[in-house]
C-alpha atoms as a PDB file:
ATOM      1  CA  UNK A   1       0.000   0.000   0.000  1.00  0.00           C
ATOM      2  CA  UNK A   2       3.300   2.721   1.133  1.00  0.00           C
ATOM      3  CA  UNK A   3       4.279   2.032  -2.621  1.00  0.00           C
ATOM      4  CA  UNK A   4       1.163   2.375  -4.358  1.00  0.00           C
ATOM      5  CA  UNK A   5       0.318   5.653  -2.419  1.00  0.00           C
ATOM      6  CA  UNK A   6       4.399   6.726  -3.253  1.00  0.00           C
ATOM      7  CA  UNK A   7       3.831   6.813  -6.737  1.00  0.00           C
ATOM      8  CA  UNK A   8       0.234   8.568  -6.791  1.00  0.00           C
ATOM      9  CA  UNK A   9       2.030  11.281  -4.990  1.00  0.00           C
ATOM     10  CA  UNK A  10       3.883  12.045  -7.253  1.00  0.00           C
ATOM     11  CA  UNK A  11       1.664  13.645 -10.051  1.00  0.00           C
ATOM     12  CA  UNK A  12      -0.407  15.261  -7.113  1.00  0.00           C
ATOM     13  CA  UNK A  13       2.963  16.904  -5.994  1.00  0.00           C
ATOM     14  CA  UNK A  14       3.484  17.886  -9.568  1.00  0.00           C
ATOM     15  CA  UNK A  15       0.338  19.932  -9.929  1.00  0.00           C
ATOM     16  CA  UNK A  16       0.438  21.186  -6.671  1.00  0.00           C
ATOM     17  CA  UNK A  17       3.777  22.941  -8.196  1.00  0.00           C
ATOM     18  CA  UNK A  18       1.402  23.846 -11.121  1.00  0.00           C
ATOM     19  CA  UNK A  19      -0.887  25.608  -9.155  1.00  0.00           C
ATOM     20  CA  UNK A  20       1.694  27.518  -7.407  1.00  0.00           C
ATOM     21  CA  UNK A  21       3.396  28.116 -10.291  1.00  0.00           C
ATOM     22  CA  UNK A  22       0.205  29.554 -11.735  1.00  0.00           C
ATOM     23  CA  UNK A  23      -0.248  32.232  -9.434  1.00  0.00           C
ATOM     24  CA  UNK A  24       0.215  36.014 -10.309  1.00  0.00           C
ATOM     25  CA  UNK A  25       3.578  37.941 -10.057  1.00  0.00           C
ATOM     26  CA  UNK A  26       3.911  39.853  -6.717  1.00  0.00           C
ATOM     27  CA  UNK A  27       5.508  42.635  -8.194  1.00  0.00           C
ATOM     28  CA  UNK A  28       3.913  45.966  -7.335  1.00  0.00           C
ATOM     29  CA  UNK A  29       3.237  48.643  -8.742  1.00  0.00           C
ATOM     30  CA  UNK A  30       2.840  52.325  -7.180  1.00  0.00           C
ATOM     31  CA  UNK A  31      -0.029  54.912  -7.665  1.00  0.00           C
ATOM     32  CA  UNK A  32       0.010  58.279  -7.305  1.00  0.00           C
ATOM     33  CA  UNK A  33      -3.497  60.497  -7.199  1.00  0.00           C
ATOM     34  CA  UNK A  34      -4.201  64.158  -6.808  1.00  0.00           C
ATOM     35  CA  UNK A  35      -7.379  66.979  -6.377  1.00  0.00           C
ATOM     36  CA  UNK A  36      -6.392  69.453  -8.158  1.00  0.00           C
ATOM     37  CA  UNK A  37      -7.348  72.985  -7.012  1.00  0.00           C
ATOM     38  CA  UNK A  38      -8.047  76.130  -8.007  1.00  0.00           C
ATOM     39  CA  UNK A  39      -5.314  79.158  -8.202  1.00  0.00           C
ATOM     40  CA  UNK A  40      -5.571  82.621  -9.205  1.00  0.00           C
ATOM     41  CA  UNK A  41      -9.647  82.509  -9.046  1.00  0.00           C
ATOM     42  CA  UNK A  42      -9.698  80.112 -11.952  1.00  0.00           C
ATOM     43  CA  UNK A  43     -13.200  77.821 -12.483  1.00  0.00           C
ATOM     44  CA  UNK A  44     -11.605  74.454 -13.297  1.00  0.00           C
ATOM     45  CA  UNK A  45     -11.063  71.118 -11.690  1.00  0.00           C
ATOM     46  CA  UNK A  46      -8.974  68.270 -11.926  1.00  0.00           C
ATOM     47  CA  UNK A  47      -8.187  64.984 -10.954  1.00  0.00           C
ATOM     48  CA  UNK A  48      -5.082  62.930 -12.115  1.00  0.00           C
ATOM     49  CA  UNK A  49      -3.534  59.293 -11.341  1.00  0.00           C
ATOM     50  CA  UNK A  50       0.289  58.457 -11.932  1.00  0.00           C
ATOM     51  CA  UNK A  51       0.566  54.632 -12.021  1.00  0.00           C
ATOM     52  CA  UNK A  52       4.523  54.000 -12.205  1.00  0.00           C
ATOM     53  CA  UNK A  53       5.817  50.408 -13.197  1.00  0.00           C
ATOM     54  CA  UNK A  54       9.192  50.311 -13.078  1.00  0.00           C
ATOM     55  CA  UNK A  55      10.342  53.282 -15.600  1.00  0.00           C
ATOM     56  CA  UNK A  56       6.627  53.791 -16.959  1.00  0.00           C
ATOM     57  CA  UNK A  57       4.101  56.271 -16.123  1.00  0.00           C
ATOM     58  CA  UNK A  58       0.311  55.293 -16.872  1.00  0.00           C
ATOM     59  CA  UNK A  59      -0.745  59.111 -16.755  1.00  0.00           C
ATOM     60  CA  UNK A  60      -4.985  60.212 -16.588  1.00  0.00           C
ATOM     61  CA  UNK A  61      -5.428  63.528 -16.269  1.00  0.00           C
ATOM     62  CA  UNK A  62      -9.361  64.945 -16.201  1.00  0.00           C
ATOM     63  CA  UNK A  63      -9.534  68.192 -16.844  1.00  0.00           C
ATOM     64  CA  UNK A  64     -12.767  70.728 -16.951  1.00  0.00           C
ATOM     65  CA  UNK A  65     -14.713  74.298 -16.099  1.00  0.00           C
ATOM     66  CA  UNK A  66     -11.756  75.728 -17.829  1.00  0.00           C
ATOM     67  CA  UNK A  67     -11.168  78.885 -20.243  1.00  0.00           C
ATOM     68  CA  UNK A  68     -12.473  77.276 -23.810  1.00  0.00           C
ATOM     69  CA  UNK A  69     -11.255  79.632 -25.874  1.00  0.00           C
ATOM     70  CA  UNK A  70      -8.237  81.402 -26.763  1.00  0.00           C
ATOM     71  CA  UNK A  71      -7.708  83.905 -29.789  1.00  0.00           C
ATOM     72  CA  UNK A  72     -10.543  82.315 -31.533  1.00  0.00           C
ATOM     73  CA  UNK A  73      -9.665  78.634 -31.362  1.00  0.00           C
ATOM     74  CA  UNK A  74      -9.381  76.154 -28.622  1.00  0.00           C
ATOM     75  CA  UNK A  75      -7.526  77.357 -25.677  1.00  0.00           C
ATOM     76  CA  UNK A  76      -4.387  75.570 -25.015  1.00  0.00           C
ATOM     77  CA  UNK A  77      -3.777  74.711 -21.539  1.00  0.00           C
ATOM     78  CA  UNK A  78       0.050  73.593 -20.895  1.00  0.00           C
ATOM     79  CA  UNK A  79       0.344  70.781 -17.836  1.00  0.00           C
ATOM     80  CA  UNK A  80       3.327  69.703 -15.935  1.00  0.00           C
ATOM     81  CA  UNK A  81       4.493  67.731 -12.851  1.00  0.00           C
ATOM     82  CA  UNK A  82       6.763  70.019 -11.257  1.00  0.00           C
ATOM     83  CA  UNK A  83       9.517  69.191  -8.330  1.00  0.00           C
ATOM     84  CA  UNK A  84      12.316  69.371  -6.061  1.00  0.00           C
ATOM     85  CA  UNK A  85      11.285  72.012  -4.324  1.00  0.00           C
ATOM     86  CA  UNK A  86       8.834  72.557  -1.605  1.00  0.00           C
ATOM     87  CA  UNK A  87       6.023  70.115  -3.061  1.00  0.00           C
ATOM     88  CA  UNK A  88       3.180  72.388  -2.400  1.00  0.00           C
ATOM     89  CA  UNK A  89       0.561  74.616  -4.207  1.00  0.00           C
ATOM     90  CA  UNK A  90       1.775  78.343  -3.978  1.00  0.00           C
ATOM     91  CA  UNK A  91      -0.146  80.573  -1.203  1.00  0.00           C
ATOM     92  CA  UNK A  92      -1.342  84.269  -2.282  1.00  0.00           C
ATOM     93  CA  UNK A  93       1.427  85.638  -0.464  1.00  0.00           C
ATOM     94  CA  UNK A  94       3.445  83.662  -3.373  1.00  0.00           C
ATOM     95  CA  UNK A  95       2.053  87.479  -5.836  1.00  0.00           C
ATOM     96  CA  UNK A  96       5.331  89.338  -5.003  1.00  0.00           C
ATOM     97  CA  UNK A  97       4.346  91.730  -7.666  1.00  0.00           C
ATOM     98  CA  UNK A  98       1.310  92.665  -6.345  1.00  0.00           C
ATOM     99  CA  UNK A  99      -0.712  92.285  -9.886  1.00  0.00           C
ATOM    100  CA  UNK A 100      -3.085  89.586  -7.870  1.00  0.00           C
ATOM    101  CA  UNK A 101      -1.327  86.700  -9.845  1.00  0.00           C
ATOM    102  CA  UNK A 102       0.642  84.374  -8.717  1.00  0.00           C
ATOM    103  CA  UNK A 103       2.645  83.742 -12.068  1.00  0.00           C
ATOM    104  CA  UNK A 104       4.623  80.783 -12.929  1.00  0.00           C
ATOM    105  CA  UNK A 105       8.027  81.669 -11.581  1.00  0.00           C
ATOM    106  CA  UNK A 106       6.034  83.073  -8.615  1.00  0.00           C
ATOM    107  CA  UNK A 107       4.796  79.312  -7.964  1.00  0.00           C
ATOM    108  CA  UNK A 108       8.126  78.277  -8.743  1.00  0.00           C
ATOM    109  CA  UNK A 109       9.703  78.306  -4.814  1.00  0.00           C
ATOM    110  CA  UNK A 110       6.620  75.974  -3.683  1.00  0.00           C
ATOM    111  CA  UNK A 111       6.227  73.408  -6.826  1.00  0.00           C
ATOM    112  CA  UNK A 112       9.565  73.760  -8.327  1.00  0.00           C
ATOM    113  CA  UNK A 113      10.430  73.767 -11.773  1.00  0.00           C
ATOM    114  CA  UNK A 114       8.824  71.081 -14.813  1.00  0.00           C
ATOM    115  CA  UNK A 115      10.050  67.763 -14.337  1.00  0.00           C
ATOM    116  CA  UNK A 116       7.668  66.431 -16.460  1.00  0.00           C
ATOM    117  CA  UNK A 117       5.186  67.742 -19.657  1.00  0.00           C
ATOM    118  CA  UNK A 118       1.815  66.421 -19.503  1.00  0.00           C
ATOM    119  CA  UNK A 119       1.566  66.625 -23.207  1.00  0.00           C
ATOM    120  CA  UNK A 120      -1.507  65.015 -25.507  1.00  0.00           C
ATOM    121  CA  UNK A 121       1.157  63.563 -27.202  1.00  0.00           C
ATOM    122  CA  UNK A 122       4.616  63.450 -28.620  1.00  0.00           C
ATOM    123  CA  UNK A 123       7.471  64.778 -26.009  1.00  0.00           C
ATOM    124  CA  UNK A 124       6.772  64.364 -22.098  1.00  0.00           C
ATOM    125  CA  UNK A 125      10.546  66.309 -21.539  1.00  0.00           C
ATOM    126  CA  UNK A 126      10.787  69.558 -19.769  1.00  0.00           C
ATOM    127  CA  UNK A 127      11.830  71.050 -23.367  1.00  0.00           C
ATOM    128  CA  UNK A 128       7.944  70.663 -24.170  1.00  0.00           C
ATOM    129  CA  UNK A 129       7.021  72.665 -21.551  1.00  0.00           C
ATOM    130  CA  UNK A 130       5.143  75.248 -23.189  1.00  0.00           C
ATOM    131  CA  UNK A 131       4.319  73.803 -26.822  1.00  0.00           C
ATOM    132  CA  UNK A 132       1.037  74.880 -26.927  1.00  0.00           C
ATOM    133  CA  UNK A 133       0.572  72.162 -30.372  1.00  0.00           C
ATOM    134  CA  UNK A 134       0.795  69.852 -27.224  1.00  0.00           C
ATOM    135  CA  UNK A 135      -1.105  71.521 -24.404  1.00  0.00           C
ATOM    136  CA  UNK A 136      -5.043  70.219 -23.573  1.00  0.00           C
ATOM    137  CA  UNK A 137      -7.267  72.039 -25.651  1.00  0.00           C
ATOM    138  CA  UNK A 138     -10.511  73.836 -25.005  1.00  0.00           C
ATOM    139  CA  UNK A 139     -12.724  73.658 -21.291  1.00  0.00           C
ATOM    140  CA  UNK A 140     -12.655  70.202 -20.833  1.00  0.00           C
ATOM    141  CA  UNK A 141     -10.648  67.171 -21.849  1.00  0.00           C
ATOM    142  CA  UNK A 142      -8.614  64.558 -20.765  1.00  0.00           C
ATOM    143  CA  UNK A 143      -5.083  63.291 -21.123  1.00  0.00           C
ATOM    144  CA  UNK A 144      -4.514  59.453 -20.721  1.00  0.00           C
ATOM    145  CA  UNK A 145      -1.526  57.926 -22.001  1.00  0.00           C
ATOM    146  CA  UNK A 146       1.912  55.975 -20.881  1.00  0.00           C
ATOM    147  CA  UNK A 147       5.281  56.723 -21.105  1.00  0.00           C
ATOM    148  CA  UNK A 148       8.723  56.834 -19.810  1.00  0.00           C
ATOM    149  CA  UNK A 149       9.210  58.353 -16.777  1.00  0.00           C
ATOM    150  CA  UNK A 150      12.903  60.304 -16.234  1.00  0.00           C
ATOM    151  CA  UNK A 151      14.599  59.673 -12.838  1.00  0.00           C
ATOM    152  CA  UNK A 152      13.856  63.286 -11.784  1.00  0.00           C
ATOM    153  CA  UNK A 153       9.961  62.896 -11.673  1.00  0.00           C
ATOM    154  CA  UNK A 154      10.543  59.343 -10.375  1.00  0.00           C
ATOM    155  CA  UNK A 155      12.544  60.909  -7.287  1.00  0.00           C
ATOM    156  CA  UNK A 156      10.310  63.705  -6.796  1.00  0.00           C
ATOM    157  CA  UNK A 157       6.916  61.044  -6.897  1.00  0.00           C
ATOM    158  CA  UNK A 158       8.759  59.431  -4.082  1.00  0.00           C
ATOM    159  CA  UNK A 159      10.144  62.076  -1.978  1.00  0.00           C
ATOM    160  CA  UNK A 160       6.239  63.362  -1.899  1.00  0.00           C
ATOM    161  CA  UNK A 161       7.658  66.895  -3.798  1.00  0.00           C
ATOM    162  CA  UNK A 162       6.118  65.884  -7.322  1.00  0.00           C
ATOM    163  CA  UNK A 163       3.468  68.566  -8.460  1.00  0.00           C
ATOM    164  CA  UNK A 164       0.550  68.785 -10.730  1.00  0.00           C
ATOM    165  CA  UNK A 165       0.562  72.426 -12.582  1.00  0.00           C
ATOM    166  CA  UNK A 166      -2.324  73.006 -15.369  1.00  0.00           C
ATOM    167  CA  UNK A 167      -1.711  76.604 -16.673  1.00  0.00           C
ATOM    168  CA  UNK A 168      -4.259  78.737 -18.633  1.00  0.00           C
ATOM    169  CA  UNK A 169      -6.115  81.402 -17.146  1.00  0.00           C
ATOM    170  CA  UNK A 170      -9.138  83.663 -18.421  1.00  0.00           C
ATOM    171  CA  UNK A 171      -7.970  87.334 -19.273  1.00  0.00           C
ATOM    172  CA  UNK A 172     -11.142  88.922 -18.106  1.00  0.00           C
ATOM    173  CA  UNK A 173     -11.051  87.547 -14.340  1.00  0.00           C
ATOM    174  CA  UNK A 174      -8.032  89.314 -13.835  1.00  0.00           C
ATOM    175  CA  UNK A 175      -6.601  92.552 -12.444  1.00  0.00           C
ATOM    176  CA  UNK A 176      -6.209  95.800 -15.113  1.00  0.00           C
ATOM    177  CA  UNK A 177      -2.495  95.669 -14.345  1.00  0.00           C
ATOM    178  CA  UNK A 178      -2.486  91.873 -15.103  1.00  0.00           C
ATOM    179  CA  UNK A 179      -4.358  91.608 -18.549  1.00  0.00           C
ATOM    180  CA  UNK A 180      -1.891  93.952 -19.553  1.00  0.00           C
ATOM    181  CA  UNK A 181       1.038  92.059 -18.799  1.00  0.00           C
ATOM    182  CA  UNK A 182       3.581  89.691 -20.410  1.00  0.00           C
ATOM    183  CA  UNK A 183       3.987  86.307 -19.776  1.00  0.00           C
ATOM    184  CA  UNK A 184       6.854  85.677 -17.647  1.00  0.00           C
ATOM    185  CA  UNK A 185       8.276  82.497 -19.327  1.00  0.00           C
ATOM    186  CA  UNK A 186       6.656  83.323 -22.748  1.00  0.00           C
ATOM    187  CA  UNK A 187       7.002  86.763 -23.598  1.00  0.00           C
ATOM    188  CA  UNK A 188       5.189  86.361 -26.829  1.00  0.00           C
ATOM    189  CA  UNK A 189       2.153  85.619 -25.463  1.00  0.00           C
ATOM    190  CA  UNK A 190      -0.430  87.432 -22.277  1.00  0.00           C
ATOM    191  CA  UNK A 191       0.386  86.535 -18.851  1.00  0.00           C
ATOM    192  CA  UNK A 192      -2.927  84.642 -18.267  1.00  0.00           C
ATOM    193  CA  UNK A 193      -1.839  82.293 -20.607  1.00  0.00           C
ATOM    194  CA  UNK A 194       0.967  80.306 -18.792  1.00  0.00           C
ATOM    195  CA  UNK A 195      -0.045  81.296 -15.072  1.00  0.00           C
ATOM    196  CA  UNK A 196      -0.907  78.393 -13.113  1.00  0.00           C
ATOM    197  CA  UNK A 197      -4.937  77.491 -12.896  1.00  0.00           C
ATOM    198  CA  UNK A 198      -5.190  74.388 -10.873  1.00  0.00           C
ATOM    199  CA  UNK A 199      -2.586  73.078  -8.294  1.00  0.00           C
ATOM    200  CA  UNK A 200      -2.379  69.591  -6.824  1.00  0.00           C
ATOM    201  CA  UNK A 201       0.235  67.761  -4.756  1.00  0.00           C
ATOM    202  CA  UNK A 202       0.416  63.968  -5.966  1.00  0.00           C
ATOM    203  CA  UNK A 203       0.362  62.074  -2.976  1.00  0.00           C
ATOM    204  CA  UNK A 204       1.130  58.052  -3.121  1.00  0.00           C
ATOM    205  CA  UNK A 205      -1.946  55.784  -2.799  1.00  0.00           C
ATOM    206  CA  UNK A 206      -2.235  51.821  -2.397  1.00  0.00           C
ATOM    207  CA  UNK A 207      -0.264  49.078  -3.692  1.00  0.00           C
ATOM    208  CA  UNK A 208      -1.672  48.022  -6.561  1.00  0.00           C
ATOM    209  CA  UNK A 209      -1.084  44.419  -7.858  1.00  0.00           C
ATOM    210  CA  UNK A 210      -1.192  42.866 -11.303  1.00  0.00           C
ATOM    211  CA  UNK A 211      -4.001  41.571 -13.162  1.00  0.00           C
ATOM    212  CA  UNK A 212      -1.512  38.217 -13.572  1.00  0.00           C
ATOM    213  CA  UNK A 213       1.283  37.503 -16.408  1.00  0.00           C
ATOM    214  CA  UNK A 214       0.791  37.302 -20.110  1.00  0.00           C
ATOM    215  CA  UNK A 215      -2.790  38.535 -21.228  1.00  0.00           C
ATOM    216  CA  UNK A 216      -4.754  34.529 -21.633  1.00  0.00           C
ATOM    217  CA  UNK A 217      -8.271  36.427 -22.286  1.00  0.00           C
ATOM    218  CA  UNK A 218      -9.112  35.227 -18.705  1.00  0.00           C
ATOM    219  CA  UNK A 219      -9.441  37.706 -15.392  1.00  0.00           C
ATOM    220  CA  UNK A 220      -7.322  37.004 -12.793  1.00  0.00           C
ATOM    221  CA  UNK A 221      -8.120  37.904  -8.965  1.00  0.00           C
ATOM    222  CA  UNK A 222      -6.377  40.155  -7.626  1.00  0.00           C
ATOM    223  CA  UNK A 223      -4.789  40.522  -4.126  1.00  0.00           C
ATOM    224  CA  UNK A 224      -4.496  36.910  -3.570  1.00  0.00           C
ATOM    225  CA  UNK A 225      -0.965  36.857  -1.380  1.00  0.00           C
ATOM    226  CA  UNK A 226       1.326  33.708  -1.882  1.00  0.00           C
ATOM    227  CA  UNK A 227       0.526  32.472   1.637  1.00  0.00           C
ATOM    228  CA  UNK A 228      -2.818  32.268   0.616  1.00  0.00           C
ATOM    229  CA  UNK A 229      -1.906  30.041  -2.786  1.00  0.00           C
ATOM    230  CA  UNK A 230       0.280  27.938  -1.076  1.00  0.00           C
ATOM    231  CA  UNK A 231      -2.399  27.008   1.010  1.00  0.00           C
ATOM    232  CA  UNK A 232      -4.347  25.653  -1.791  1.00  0.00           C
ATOM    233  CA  UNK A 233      -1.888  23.945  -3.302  1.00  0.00           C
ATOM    234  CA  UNK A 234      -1.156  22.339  -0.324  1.00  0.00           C
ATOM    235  CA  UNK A 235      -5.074  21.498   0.113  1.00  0.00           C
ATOM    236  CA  UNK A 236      -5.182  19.841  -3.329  1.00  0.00           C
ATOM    237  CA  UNK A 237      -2.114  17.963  -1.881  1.00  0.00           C
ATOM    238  CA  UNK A 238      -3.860  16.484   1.086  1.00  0.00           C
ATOM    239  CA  UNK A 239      -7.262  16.095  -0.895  1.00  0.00           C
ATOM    240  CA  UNK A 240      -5.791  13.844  -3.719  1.00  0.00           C
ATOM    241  CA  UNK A 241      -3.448  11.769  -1.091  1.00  0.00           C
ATOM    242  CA  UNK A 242      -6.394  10.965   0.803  1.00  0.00           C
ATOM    243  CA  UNK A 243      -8.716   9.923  -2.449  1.00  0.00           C
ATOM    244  CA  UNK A 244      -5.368   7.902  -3.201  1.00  0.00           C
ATOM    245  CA  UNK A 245      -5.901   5.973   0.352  1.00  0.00           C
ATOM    246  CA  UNK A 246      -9.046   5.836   0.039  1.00  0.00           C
ATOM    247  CA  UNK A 247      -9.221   4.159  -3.403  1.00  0.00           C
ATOM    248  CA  UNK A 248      -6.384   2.090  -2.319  1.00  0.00           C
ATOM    249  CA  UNK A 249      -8.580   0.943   1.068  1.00  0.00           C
ATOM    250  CA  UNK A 250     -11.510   0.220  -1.176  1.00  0.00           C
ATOM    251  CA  UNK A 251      -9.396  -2.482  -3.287  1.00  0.00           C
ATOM    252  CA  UNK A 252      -8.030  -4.003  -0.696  1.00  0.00           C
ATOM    253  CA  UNK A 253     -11.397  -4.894   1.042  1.00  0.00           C
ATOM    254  CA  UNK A 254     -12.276  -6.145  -2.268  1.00  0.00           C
ATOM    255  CA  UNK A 255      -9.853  -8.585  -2.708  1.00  0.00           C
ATOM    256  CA  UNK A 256     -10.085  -9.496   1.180  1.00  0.00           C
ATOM    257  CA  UNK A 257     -13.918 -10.075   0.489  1.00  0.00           C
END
């Protein structure tokens, strides 16, 4: 009986492995969300989520309630995740000038300069900053899209100093002194243009685990910890040894009857 129950062991130890070897990977990935408010007495709101994996971003940015137009097209509305400095949203005191602004180099002591463009497309680099072919266009609208994510953002994500800056303000909510101004990173174009409209800090959320390994069409669970497959497997282990006994009791009390 030892050696018949020996050698039915071993295919139930063999898909015990299977099952374990089945299970999903436990690497984790990291997400990073942010509320995105208001500055300078714009109308908009946001929301955005940063999923990182490894060196890739997974980037959705909702954007709406903001200026729609813009010299008689769609208003382009540059975005960026700033860093390194103080990882905040710039307080009115920030308006050094007194114009009832806070402009972008204003902001620039509390968010820190672009690590990151938030483009529709194309270049993500700091050099794409204010490439308004890029920018979100019109009130509402919505960025989602991955790519690679340079080792600045990734250190200013973690450090809890990575900021979300949409820029684009209305002309006619501002001050006399401040429609009439220059932009102070663009001096082609009105102030209101690049001045910082919503502010948000990204702040890091919960774990989030993979839907499994290569896509099989099937859904996976997810959350289901290694302790917990192991268990199974080892259930399956116990379950099949004892139908193995059991089977091998039966035939014996046959052939004894």
């Amino acid at each position: 009986m030892n050696k018949t129950l020996r050698f039915m062991a071993v295919p139930t130890l063999a898909l015990a492995a299977l099952a374990l070897s089945g299970s999903p990977a436990m690497a984790a990935d990291q997400s990073y969300q942010s509320t995105l408010g208001q500055l300078n007495g714009s109308a908009g709101s946001g929301t955005i989520t940063v999923d990182v994996t490894g060196n890739q971003a997974h980037v959705v940015l909702k954007v709406s309630g903001m200026p729609a137009t813009f010299m008689d097209a769609p208003y382009p509305h540059v975005q960026h995740i700033h860093g390194g400095k103080q990882g905040v949203c710039p307080a009115p005191s920030a308006d050094k000038d007194g114009d009832k602004v806070i402009s972008t180099t204003e902001g620039d002591p509390a968010y820190g300069p672009i690590q990151t463009t938030l483009s529709t497309s194309g270049d993500t680099s700091p050099a794409a900053g204010t490439d308004l072919k890029l920018a979100g266009q019109g009130a509402s609208y919505t960025v989602d899209r991955t790519f690679e994510l340079n080792a600045e953002t990734q250190a200013s994500l973690k450090a809890g100093t990575a900021v979300v800056v949409v820029h684009g303000l209305d002309p006619a909510t501002l001050s006399t002194a401040a429609q009439a101004a220059k932009s102070d990173i663009v001096p082609s174009l009105p102030l209101a243009a690049t001045s910082p409209a919503l502010c948000g800090t990204l702040k890091a959320g919960q774990m989030k685990m993979p839907a499994g390994g290569a896509d099989t069409g099937v859904t996976q669970e997810t959350g289901t910890d290694t302790g917990a497959l192991a268990l199974g497997g080892g259930l399956v282990l116990v379950a099949l040894a004892g139908g193995a006994y059991v089977v091998r009791r039966r035939r014996n009390a046959g052939t004894a009857a």
